[in-house]
Protein backbone atom coordinates (compact mmCIF):
# COMPACT_ATOMS: atom_id res chain seq x y z
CA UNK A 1 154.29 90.78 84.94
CA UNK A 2 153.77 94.46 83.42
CA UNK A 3 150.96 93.06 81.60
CA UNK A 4 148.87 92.00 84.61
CA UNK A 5 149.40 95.46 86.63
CA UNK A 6 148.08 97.11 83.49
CA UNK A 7 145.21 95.34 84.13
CA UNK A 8 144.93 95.23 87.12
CA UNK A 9 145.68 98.69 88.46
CA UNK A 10 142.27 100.16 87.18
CA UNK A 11 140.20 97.54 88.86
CA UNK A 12 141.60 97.96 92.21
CA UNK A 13 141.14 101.90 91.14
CA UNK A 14 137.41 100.99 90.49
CA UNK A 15 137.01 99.24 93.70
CA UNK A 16 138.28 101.84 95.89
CA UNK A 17 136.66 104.22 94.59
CA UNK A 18 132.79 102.39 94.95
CA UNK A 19 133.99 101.99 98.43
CA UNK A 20 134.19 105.48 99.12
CA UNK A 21 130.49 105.76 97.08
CA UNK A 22 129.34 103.46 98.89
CA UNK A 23 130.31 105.01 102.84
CA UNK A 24 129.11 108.12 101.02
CA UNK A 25 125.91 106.77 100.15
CA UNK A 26 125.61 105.93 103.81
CA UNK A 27 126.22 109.30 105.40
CA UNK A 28 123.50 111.53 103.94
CA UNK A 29 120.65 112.22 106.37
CA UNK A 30 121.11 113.15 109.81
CA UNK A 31 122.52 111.30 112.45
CA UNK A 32 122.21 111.58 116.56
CA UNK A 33 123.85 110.40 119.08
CA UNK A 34 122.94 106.89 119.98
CA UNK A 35 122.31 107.60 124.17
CA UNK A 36 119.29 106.72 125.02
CA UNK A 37 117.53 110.34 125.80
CA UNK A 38 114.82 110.80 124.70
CA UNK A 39 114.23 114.27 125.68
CA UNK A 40 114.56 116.64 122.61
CA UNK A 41 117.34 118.87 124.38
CA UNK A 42 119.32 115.88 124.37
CA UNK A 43 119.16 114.47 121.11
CA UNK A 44 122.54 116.20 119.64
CA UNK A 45 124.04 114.81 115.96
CA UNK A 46 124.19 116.75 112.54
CA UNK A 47 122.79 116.54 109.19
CA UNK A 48 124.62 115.54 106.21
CA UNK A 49 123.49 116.41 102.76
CA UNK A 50 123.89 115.16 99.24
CA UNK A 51 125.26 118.52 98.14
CA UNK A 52 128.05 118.91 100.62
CA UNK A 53 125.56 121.22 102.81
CA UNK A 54 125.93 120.11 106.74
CA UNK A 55 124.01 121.38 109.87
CA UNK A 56 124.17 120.46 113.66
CA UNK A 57 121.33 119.51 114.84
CA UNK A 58 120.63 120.83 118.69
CA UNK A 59 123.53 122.65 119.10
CA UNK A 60 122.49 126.32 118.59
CA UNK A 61 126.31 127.91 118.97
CA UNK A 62 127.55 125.79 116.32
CA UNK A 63 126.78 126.04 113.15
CA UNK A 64 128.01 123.42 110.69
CA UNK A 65 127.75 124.41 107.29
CA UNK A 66 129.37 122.25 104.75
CA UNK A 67 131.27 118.67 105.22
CA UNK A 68 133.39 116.29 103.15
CA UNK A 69 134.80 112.72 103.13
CA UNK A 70 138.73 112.16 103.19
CA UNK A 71 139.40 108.33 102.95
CA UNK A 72 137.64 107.15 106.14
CA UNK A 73 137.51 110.92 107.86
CA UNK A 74 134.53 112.59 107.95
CA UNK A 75 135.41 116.37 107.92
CA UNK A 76 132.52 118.67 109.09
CA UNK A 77 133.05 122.39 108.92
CA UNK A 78 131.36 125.57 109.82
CA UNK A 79 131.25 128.25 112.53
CA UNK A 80 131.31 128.27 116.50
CA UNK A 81 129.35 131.26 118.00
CA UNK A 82 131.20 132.55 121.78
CA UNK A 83 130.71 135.80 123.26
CA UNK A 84 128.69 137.19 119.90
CA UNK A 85 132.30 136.43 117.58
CA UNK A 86 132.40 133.97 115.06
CA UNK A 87 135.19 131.25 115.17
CA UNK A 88 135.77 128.60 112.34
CA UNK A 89 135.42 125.35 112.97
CA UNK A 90 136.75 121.85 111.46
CA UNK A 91 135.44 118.56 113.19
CA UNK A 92 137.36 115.35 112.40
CA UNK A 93 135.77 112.10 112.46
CA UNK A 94 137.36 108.59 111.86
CA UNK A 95 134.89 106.61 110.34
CA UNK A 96 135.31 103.08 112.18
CA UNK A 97 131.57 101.65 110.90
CA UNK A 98 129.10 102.59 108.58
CA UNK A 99 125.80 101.29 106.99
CA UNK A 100 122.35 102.47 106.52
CA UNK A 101 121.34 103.19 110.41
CA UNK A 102 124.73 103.14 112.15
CA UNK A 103 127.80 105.36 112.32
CA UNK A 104 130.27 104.82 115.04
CA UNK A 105 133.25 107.44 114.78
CA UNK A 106 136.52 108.36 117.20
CA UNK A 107 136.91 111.89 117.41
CA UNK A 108 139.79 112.74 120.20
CA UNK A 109 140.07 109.33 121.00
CA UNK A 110 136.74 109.12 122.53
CA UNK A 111 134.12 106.57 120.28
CA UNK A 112 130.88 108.06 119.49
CA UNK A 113 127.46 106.30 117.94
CA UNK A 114 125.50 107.42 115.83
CA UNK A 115 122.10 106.38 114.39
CA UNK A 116 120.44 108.08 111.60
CA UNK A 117 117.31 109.55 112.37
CA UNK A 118 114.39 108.81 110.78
């Protein structure tokens, strides 16, 4: 029995971790929110890049700046302008889907869509 979980303890290591490549993978770009304006001051979302850099996209007061993934939370951080002071921010989403065009996250309870902009 030892013999099996030697070898088979860094496969299910390898596995998880493409996983977590792989929803990676997925989240660079930027993403909106999937409500059917189509009037630039609506479209609101946030860019993800490959380097850890983040940015919100329509949202002028906040200013995301970097972001990170934590099993299936997506952890966006940065600053929230009010009344000319500075406040940091952390944003947790809970990744429920992922692929190349959607992302649909709960944040507060409340389930948001996302699809990447392109």
């Amino acid at each position: 029995m030892k013999h099996r979980l030697i070898y088979i303890l860094p496969v299910a290591l390898l596995l998880i971790t493409n996983g977590c490549r792989k929803t990676q993978n997925h989240l660079y770009g930027s993403w909106i929110l999937d409500n059917n304006k189509t009037e630039s001051q609506d479209i609101h979302g946030f860019t993800l890049g490959k380097s850890g850099y983040a940015s919100a996209i329509n949202t002028p007061r906040q200013q995301y700046e970097q972001w990170n993934l934590d099993d299936n939370m997506l952890i966006i951080s940065g600053k929230y302008l009010s009344d000319s002071n500075f406040t940091n921010i952390s944003d947790t989403f809970f990744i429920k889907y992922v692929d190349d065009n959607r992302l649909i996250v709960n944040r507060n309870n409340i389930k948001y869509h996302y699809k990447k902009e392109q």
